[in-house]
N, C-alpha and C. Protein backbone atom coordinates (compact mmCIF):
# COMPACT_ATOMS: atom_id res chain seq x y z
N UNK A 1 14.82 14.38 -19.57
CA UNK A 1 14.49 13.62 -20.76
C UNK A 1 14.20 12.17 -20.36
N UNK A 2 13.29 11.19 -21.15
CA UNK A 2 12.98 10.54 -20.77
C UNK A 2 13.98 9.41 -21.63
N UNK A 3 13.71 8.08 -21.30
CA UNK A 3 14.39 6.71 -22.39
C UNK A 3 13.67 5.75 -22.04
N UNK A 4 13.51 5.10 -23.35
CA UNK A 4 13.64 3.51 -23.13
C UNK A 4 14.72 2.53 -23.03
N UNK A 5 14.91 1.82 -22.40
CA UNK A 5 15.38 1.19 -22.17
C UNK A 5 15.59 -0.11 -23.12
N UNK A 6 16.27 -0.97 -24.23
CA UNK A 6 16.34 -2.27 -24.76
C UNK A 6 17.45 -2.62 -24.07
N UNK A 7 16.83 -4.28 -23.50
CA UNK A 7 18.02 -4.72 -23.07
C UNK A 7 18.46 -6.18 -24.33
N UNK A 8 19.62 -6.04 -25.05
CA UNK A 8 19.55 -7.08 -25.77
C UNK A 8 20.87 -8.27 -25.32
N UNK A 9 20.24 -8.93 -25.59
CA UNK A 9 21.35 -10.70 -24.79
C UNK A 9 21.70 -11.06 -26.60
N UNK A 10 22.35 -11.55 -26.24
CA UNK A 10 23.47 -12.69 -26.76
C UNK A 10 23.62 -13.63 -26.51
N UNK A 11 22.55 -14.56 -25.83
CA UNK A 11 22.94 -15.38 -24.98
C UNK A 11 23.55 -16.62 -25.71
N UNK A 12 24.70 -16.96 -24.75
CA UNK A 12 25.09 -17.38 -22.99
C UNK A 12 26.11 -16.05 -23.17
N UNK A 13 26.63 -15.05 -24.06
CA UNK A 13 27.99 -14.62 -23.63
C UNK A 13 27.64 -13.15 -23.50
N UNK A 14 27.12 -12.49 -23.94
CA UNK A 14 27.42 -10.81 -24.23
C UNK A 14 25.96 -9.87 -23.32
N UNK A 15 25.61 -8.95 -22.87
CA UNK A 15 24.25 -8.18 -22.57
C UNK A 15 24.78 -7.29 -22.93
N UNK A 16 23.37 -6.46 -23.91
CA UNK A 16 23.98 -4.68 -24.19
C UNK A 16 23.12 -4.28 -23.73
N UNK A 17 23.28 -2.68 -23.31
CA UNK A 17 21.88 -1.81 -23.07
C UNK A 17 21.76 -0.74 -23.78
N UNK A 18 21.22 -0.58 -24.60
CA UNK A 18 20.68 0.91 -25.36
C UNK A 18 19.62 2.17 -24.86
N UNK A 19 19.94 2.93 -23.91
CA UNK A 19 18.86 3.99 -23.50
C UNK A 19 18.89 5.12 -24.46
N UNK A 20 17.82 4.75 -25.22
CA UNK A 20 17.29 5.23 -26.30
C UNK A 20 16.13 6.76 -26.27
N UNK A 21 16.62 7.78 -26.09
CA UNK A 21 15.39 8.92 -25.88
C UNK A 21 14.19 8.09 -26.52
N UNK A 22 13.36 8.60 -25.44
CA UNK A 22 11.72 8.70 -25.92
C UNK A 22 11.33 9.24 -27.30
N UNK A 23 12.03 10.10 -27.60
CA UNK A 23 11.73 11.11 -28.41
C UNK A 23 11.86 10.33 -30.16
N UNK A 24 13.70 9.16 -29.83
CA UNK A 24 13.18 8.44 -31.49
C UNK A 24 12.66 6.76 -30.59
N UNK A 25 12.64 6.57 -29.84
CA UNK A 25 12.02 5.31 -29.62
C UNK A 25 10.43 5.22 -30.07
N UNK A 26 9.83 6.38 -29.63
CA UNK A 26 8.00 6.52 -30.03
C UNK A 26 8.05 6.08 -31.15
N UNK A 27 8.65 6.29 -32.18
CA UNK A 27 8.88 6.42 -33.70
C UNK A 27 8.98 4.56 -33.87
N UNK A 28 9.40 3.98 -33.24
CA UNK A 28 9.13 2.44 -33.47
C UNK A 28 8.83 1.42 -32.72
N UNK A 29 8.03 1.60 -31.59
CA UNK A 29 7.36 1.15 -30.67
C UNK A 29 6.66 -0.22 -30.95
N UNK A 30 5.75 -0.11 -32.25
CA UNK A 30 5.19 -1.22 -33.08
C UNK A 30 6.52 -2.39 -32.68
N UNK A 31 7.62 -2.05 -33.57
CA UNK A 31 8.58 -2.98 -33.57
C UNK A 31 9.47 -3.25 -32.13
N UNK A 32 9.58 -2.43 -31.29
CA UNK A 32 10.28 -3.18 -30.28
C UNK A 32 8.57 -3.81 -29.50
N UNK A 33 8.25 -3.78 -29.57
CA UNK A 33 6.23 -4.57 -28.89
C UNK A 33 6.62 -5.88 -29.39
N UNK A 34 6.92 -6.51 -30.87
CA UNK A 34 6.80 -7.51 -31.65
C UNK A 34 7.90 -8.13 -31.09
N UNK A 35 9.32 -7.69 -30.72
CA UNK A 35 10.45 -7.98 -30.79
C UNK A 35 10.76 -8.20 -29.00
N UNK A 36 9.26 -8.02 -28.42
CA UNK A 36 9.66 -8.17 -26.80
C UNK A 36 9.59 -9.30 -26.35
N UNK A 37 10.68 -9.97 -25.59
CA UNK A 37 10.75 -11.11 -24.65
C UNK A 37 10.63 -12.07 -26.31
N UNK A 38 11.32 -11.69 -26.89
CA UNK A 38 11.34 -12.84 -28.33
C UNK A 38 12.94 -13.22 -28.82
N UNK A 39 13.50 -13.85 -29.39
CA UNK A 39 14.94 -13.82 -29.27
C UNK A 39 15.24 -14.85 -30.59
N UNK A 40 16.28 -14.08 -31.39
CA UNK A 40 16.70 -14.38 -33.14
C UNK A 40 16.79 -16.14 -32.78
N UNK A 41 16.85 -17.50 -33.06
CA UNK A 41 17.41 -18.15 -33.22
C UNK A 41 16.33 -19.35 -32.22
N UNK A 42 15.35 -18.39 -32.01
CA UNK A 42 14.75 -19.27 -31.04
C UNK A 42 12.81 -19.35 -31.22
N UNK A 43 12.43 -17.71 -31.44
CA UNK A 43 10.90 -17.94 -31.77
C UNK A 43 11.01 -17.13 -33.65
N UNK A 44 10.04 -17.45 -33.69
CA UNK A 44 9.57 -17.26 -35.11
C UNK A 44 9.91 -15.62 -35.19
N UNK A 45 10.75 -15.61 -36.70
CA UNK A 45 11.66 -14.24 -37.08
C UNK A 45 10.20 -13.58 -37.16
N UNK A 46 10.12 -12.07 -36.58
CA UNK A 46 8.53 -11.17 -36.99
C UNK A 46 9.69 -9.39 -37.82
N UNK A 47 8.33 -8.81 -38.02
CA UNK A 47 9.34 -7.65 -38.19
C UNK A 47 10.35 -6.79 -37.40
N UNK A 48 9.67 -7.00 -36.14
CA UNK A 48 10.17 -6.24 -34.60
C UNK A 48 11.81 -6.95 -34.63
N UNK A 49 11.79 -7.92 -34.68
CA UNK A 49 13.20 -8.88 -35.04
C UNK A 49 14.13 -8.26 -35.95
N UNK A 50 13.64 -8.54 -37.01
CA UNK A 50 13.88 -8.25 -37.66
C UNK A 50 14.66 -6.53 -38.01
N UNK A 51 14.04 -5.57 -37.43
CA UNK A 51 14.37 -4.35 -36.86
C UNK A 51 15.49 -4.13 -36.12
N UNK A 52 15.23 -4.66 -34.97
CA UNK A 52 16.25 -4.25 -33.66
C UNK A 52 17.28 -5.03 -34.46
N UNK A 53 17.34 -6.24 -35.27
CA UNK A 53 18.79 -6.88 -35.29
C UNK A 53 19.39 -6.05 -36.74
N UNK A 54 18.73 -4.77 -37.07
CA UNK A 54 19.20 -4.24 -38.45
C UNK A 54 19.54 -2.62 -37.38
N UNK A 55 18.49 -2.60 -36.14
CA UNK A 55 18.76 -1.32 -35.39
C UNK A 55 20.32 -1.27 -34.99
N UNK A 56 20.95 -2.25 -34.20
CA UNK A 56 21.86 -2.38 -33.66
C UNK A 56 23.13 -2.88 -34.74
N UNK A 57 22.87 -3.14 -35.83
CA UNK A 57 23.62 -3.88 -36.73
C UNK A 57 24.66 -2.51 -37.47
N UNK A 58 26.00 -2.43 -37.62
CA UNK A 58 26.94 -2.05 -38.63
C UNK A 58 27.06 -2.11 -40.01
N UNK A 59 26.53 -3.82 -40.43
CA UNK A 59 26.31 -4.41 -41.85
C UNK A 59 25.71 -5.26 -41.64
N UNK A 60 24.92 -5.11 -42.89
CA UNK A 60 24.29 -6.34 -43.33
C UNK A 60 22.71 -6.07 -42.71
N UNK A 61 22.23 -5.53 -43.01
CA UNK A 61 20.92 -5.28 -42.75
C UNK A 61 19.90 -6.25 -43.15
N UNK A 62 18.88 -6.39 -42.66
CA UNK A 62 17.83 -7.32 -42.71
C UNK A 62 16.93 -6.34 -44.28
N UNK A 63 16.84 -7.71 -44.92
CA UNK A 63 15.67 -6.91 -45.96
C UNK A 63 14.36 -6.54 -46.31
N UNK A 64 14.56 -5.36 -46.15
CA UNK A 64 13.45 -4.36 -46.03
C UNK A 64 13.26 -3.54 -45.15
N UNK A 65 14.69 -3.36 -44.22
CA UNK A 65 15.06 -2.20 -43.33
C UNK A 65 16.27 -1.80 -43.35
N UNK A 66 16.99 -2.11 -44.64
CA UNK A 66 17.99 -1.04 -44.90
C UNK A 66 18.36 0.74 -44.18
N UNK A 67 16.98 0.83 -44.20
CA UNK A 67 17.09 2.63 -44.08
C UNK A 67 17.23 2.83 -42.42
N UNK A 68 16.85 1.42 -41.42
CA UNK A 68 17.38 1.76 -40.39
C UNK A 68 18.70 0.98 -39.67
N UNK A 69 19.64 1.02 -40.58
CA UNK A 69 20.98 0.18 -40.24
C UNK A 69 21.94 1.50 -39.40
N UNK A 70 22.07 0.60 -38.08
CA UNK A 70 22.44 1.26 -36.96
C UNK A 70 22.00 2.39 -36.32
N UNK A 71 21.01 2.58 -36.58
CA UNK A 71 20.17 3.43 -36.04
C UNK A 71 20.12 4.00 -34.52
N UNK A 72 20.17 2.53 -33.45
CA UNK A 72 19.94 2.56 -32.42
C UNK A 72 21.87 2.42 -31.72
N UNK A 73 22.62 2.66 -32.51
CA UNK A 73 23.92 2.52 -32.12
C UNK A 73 24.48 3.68 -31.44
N UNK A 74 24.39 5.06 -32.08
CA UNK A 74 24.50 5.92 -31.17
C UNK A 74 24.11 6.03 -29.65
N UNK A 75 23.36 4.64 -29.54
CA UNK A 75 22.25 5.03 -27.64
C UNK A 75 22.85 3.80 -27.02
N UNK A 76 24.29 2.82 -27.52
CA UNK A 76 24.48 2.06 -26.76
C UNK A 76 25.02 2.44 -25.37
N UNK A 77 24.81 2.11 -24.36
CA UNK A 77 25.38 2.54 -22.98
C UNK A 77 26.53 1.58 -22.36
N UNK A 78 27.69 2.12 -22.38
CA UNK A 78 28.85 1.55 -21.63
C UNK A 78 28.63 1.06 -20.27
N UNK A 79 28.42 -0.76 -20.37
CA UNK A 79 28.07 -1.06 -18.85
C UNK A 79 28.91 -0.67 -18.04
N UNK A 80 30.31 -0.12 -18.20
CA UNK A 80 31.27 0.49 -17.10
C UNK A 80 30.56 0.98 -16.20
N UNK A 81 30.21 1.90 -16.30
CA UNK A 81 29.31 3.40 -16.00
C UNK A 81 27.78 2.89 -15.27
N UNK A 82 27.77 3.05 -14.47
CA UNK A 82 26.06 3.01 -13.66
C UNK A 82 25.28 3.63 -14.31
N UNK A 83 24.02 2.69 -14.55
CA UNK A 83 22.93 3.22 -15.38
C UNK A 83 21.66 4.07 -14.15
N UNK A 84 22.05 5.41 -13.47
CA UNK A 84 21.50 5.88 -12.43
C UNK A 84 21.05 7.70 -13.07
N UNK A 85 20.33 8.06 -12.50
CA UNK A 85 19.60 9.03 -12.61
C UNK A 85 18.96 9.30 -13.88
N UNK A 86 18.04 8.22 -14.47
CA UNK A 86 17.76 8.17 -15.78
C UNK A 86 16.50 8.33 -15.87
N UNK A 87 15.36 8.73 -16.72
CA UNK A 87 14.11 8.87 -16.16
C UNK A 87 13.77 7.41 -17.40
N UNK A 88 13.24 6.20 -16.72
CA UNK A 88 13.04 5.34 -18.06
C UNK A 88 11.18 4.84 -17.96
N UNK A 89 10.90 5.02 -18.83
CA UNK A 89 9.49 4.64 -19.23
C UNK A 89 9.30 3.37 -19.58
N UNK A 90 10.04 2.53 -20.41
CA UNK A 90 9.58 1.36 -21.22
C UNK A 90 11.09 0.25 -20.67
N UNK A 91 10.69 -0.94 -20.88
CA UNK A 91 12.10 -1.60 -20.71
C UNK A 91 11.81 -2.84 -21.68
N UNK A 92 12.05 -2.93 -22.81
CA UNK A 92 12.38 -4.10 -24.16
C UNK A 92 13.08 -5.30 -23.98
N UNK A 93 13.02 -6.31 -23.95
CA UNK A 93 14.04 -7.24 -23.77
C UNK A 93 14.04 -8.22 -25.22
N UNK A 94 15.37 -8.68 -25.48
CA UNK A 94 14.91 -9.42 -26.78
C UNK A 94 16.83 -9.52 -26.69
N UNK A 95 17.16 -10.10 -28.33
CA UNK A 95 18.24 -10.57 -28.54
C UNK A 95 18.50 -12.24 -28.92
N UNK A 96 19.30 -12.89 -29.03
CA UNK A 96 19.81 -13.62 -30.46
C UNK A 96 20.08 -14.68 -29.22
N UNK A 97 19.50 -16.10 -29.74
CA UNK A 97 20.42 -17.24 -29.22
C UNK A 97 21.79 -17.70 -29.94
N UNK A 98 22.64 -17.64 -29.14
CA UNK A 98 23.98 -18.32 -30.38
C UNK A 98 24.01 -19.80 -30.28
């Protein structure tokens, strides 16, 4: 099986990684494209933003993506664990200045 890869910062304190099957990543591609190498607090909010921070989110969803609140939470990956024998296609980067 294949994944993409999002890597999202927090920066200065936190990195997560989400390896996300291919299979629901295709399904919003548009939005992690918009949301690449872009970061909450720093370039202009777009929808892709807007997305991933409602994808990864528990509460409080961004409005007008309610329907995908936490979506991408099931695919977070425990940095404990080596991210090795993975087949990855795409790699996303994005995430929030604090």
């Amino acid at each position: 099986m294949s994944h993409t890869l999002l890597v999202w910062e927090m920066v200065p304190e936190v990195t997560e990684l989400y390896l996300i099957p291919d299979t629901e990543s295709h399904l919003y591609v548009k939005y992690l494209q918009e949301a690449h190498n872009k970061f909450i607090n720093s370039n202009e909010m777009n929808d892709g933003l807007r997305f991933l921070n409602t994808a990864i989110a528990e509460t409080d969803p961004e409005k007008g993506f309610e329907e995908h609140l936490g979506i991408f939470l099931p695919f977070k990956w425990d940095l404990e664990k080596p991210l090795t024998n993975q087949f990855i296609t795409a790699v996303y980067q994005s995430g929030f200045i604090l």
